[in-house]
N, C-alpha and C. Protein backbone atom coordinates (compact mmCIF):
# COMPACT_ATOMS: atom_id res chain seq x y z
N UNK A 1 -69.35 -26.61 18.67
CA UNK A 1 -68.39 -26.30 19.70
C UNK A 1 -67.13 -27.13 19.50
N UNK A 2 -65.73 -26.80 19.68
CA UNK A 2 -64.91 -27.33 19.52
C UNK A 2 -64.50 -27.89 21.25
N UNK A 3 -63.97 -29.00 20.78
CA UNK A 3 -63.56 -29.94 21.84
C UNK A 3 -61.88 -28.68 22.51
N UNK A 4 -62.12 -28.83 24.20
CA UNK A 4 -61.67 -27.90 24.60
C UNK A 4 -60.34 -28.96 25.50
N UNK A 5 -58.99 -28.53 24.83
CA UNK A 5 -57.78 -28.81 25.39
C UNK A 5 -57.64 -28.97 26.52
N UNK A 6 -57.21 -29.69 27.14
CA UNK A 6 -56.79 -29.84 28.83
C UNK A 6 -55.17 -29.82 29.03
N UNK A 7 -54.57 -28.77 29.63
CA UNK A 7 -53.29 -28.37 29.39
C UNK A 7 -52.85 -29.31 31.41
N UNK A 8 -52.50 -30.05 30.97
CA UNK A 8 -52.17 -30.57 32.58
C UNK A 8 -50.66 -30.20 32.98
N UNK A 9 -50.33 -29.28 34.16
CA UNK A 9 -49.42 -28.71 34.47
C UNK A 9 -48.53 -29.95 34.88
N UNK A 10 -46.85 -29.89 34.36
CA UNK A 10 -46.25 -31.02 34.72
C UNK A 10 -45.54 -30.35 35.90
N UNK A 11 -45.55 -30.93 37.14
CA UNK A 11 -44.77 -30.23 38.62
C UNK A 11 -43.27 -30.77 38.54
N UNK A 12 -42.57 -29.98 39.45
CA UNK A 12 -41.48 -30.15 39.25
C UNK A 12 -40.98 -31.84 39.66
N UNK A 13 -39.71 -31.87 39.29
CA UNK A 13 -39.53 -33.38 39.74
C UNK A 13 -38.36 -33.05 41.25
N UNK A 14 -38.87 -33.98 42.32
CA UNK A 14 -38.14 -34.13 43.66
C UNK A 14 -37.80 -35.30 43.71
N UNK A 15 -36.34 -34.72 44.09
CA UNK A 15 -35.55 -35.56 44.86
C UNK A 15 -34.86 -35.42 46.39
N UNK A 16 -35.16 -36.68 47.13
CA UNK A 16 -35.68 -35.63 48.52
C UNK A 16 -35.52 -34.52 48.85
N UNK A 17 -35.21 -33.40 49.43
CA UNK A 17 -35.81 -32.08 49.70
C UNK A 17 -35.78 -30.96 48.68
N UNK A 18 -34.83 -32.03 47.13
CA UNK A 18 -34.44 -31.37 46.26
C UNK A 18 -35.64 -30.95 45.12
N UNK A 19 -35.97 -29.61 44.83
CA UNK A 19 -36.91 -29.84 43.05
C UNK A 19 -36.51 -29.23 41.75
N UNK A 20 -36.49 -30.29 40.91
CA UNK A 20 -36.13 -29.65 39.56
C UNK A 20 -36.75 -29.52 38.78
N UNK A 21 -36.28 -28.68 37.80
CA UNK A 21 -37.13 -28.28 36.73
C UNK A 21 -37.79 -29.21 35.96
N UNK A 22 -38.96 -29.81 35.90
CA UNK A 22 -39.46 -30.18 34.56
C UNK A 22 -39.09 -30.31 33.40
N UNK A 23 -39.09 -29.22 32.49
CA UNK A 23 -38.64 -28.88 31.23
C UNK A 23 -36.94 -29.24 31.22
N UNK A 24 -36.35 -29.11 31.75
CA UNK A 24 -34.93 -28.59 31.53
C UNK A 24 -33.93 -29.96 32.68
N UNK A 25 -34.68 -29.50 33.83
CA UNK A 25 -33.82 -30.88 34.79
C UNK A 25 -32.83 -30.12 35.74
N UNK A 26 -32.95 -28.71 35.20
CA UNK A 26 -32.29 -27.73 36.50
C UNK A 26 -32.59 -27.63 37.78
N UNK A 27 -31.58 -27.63 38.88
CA UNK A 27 -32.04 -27.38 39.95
C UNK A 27 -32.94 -26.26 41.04
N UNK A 28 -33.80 -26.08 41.12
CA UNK A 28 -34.60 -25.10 41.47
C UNK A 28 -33.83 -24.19 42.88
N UNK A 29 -34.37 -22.89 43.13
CA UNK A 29 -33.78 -22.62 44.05
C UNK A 29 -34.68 -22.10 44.92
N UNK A 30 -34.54 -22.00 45.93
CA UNK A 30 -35.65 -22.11 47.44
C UNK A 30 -35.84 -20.75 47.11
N UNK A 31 -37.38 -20.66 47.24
CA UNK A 31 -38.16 -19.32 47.11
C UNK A 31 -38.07 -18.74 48.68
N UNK A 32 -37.94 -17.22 47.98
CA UNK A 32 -38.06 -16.28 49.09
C UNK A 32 -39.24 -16.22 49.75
N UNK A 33 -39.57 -15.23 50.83
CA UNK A 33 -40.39 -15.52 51.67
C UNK A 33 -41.76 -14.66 51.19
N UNK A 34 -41.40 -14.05 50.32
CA UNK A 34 -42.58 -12.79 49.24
C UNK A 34 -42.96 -13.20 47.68
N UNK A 35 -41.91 -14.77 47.35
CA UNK A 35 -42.18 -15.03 46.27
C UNK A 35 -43.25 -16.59 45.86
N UNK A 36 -44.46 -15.77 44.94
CA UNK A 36 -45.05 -16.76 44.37
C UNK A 36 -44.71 -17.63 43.43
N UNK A 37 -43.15 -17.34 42.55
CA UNK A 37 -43.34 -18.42 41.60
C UNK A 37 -41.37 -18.45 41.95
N UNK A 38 -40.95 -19.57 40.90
CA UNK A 38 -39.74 -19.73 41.25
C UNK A 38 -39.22 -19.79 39.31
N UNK A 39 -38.68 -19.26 39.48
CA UNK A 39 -38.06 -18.80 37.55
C UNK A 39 -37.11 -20.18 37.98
N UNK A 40 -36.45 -20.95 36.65
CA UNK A 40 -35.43 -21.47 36.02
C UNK A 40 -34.64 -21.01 35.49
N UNK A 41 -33.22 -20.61 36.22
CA UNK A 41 -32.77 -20.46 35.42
C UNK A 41 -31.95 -20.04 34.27
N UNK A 42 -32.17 -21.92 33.68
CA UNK A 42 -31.77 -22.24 32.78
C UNK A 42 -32.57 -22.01 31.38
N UNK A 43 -33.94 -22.50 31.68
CA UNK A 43 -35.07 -22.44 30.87
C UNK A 43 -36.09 -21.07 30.69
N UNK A 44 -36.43 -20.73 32.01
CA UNK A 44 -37.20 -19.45 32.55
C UNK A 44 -38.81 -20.02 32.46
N UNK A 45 -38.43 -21.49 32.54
CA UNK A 45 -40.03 -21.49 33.42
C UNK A 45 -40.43 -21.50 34.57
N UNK A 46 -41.51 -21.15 34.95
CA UNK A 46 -41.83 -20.77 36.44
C UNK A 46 -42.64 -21.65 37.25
N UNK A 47 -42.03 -22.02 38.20
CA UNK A 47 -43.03 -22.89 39.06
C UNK A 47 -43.44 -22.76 40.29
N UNK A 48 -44.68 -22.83 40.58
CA UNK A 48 -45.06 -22.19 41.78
C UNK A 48 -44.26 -22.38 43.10
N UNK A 49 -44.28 -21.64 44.17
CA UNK A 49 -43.14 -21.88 45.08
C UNK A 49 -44.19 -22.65 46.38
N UNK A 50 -45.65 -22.81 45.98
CA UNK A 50 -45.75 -24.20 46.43
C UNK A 50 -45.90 -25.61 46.63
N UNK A 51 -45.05 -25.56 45.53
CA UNK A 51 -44.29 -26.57 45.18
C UNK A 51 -43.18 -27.19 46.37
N UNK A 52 -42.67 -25.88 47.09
CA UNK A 52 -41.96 -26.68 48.13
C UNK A 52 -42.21 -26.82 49.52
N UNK A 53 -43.82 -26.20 49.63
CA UNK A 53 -44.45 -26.69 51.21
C UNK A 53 -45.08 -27.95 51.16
N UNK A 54 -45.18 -28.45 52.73
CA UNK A 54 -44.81 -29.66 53.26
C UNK A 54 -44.56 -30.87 52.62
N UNK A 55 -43.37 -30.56 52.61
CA UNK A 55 -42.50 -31.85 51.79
C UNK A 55 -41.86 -32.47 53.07
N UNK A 56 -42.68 -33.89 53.03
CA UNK A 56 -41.66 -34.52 54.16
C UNK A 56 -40.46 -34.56 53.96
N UNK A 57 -39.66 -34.87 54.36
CA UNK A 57 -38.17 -35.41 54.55
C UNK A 57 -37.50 -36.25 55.38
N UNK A 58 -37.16 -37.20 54.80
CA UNK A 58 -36.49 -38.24 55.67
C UNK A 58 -34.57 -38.29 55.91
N UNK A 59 -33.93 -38.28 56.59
CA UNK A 59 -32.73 -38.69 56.49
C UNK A 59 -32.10 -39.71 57.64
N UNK A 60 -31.07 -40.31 56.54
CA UNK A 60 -30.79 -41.69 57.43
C UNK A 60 -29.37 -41.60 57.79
N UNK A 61 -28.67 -41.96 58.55
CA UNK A 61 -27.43 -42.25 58.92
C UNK A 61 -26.88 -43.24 59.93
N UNK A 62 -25.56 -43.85 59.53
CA UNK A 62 -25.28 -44.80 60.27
C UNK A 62 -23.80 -44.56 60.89
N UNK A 63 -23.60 -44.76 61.66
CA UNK A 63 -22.05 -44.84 62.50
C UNK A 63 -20.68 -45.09 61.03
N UNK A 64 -20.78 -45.79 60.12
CA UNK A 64 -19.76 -45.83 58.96
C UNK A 64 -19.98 -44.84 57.89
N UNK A 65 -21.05 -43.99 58.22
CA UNK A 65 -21.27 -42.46 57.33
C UNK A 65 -20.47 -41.56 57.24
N UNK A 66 -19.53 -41.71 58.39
CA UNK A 66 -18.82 -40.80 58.68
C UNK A 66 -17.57 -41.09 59.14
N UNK A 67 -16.67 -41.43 58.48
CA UNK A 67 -15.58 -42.21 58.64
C UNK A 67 -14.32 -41.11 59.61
N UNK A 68 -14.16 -41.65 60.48
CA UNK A 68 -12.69 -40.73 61.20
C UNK A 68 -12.02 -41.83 61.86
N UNK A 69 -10.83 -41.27 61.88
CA UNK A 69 -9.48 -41.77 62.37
C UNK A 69 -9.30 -42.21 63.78
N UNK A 70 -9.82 -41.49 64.28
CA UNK A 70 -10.63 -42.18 65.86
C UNK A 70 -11.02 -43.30 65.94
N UNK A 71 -12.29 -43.30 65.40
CA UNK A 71 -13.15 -44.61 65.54
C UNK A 71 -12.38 -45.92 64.55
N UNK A 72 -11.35 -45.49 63.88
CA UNK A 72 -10.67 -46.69 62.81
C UNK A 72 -9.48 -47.00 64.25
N UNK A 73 -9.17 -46.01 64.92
CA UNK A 73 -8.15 -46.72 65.83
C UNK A 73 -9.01 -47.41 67.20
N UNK A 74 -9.64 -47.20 67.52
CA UNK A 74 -11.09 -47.68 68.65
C UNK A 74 -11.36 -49.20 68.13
N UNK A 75 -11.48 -49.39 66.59
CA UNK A 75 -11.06 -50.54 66.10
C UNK A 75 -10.30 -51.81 66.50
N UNK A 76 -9.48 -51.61 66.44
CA UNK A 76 -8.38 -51.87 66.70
C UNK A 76 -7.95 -52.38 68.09
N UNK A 77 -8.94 -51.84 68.94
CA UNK A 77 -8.54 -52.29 70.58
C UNK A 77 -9.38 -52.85 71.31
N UNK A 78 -9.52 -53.48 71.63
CA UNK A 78 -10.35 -54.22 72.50
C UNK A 78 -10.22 -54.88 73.97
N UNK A 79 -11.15 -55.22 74.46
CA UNK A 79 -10.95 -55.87 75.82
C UNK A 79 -11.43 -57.39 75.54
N UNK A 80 -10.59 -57.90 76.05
CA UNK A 80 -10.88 -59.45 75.98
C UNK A 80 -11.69 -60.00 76.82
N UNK A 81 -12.45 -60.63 76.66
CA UNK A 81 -13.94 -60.91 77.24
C UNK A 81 -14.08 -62.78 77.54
N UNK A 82 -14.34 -63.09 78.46
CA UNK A 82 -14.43 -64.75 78.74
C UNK A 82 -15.84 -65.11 78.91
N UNK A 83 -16.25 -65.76 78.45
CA UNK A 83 -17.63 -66.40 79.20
C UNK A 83 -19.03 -65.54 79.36
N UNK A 84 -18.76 -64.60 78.59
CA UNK A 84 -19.72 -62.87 78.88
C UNK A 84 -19.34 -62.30 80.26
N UNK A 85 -18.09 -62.30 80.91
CA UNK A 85 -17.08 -61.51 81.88
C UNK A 85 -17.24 -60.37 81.55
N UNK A 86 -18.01 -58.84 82.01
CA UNK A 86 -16.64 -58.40 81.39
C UNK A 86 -15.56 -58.30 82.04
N UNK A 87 -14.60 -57.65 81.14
CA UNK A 87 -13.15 -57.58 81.13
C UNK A 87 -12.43 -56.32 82.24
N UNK A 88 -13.29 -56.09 82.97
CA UNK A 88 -12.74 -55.42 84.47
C UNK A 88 -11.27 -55.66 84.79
N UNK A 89 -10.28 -54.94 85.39
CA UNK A 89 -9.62 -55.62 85.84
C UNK A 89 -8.65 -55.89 84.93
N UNK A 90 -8.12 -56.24 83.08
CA UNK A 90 -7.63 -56.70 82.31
C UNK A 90 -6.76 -55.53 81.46
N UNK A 91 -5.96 -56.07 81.17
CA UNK A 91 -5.32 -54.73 80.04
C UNK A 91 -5.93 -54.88 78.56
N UNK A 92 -5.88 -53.94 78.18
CA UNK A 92 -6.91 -53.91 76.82
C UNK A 92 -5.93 -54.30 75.68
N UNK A 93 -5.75 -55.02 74.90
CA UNK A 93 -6.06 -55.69 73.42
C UNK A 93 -5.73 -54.93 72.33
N UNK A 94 -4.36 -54.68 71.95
CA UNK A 94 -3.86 -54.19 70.49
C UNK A 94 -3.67 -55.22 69.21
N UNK A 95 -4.27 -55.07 68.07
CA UNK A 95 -4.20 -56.12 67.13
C UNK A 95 -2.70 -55.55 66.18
N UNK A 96 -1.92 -55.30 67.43
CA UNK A 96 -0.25 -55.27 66.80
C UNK A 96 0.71 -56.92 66.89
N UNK A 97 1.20 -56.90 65.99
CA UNK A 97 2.02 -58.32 65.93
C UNK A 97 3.73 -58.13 66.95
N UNK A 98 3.85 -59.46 67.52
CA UNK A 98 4.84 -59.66 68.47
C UNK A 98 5.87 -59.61 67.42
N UNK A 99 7.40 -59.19 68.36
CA UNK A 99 8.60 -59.18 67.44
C UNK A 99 9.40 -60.63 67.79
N UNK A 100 8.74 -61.27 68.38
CA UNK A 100 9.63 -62.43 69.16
C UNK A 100 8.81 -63.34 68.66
N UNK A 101 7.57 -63.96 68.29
CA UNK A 101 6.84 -64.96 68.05
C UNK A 101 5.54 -64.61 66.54
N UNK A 102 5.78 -63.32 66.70
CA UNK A 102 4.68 -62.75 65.43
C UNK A 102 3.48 -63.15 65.67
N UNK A 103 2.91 -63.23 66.90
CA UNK A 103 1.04 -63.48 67.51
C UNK A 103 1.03 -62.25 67.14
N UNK A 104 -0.34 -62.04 66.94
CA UNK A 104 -0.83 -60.70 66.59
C UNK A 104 -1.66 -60.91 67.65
N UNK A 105 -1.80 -59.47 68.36
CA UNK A 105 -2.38 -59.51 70.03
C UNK A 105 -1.33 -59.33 71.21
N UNK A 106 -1.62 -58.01 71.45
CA UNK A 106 -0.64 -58.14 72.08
C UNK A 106 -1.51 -57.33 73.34
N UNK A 107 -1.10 -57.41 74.79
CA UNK A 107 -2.08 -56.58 75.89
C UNK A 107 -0.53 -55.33 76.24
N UNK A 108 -1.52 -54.61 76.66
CA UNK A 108 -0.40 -53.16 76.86
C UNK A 108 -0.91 -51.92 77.96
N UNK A 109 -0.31 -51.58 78.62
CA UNK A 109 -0.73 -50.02 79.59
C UNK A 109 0.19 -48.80 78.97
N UNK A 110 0.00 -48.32 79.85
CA UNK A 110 0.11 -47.27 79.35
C UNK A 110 0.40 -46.53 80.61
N UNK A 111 1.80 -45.61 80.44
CA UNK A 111 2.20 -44.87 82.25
C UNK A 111 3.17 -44.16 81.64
N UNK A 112 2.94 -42.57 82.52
CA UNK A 112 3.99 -41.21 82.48
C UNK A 112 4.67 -41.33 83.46
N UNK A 113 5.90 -42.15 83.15
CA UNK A 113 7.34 -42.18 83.51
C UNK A 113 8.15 -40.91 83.14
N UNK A 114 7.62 -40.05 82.61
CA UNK A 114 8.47 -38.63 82.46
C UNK A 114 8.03 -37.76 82.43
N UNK A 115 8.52 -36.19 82.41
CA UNK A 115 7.89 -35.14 82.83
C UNK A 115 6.23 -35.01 82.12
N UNK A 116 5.61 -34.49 83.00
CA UNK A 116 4.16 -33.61 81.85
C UNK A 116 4.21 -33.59 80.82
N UNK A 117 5.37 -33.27 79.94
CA UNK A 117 5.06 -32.55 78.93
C UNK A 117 5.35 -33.26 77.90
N UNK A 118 6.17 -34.36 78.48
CA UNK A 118 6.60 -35.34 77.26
C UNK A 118 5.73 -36.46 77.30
N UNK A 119 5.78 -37.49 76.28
CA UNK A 119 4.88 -38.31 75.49
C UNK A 119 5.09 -39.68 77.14
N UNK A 120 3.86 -40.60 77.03
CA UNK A 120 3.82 -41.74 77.89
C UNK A 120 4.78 -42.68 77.32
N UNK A 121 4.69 -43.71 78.21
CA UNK A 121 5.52 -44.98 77.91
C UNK A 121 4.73 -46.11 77.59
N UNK A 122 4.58 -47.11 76.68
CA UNK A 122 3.37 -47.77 76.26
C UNK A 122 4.24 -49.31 76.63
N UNK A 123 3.90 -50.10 77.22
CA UNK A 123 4.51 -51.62 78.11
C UNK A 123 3.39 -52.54 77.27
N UNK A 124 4.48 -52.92 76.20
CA UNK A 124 2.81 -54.35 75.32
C UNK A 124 3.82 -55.66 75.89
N UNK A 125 2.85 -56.51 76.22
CA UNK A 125 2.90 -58.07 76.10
C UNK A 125 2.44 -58.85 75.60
N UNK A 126 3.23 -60.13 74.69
CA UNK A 126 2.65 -60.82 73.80
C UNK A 126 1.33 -61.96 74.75
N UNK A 127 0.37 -61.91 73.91
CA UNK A 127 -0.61 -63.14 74.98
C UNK A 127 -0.15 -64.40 74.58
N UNK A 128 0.56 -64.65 73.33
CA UNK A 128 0.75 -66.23 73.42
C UNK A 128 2.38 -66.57 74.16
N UNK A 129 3.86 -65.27 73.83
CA UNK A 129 4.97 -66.05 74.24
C UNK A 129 5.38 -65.47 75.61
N UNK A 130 4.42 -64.42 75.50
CA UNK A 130 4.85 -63.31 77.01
C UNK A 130 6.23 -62.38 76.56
N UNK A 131 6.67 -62.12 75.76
CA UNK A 131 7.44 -61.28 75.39
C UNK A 131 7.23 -59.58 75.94
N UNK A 132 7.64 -59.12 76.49
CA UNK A 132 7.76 -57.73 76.85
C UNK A 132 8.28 -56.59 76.19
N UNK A 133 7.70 -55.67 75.52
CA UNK A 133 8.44 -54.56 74.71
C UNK A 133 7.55 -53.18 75.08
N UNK A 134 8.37 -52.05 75.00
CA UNK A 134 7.90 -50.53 75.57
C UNK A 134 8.36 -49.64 74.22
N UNK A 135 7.33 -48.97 74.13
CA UNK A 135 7.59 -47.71 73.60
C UNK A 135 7.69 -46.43 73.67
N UNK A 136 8.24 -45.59 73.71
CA UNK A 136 8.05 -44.42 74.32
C UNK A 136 7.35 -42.94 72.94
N UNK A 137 6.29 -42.60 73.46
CA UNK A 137 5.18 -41.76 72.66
C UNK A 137 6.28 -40.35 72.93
């Protein structure tokens, strides 16, 4: 009797929810809902399509995943806080520099001094010389 081969099937390779081809390294494409095997292809080998049931999946994300212009100006402002106070009561905290003393920090409101339709009036004060300056939005 001749000694009998053991052909061990190599499965595809995953990367999380992703599977590729074995042979080749192509990306596989999600089997239909009637199909038993999944062709390559690049190669045209076939791999079973369950291959892609229950595959956990994990995904992670954090608040700097997703970078917007919002949250970079939200940055930027703050309420100044004493003693674990909070800051009730206080004008909130621009890390813009004074034109009279150059502190960076300046406190500011914010009020529609003109019609609806036009832009507010922005009132900053320096916290170290008290300098007063307005802008109009």
């Amino acid at each position: 009797m001749a000694p009998s081969k053991s052909t061990t099937r190599v499965s595809a390779h995953r990367i999380g929810s992703l599977l590729f081809c074995p042979a080749c390294g192509t990306l596989l494409d999600l089997p239909k809902d009637d199909q038993d095997e999944i062709a390559c292809h690049q190669c045209g080998r076939k791999e079973p399509a369950s291959s892609y049931e229950n595959l956990p999946t994990k995904t992670y994300s954090s608040p700097n995943a997703f970078p917007s212009e919002l949250r970079s100006k939200r940055a930027l402002v703050q309420n100044k806080v004493n003693d674990g106070e909070a800051a009730k009561d206080r004008d909130p905290v621009a890390q813009e520099k004074c034109q009279k003393c150059g502190h960076i920090g300046l406190s500011y409101k914010e009020m529609q001094l003109r019609s609806a339709d036009e832009g507010s009036t922005i009132f900053y004060k320096c916290l170290n010389c008290g300098d007063q300056t307005s802008t109009n939005n």
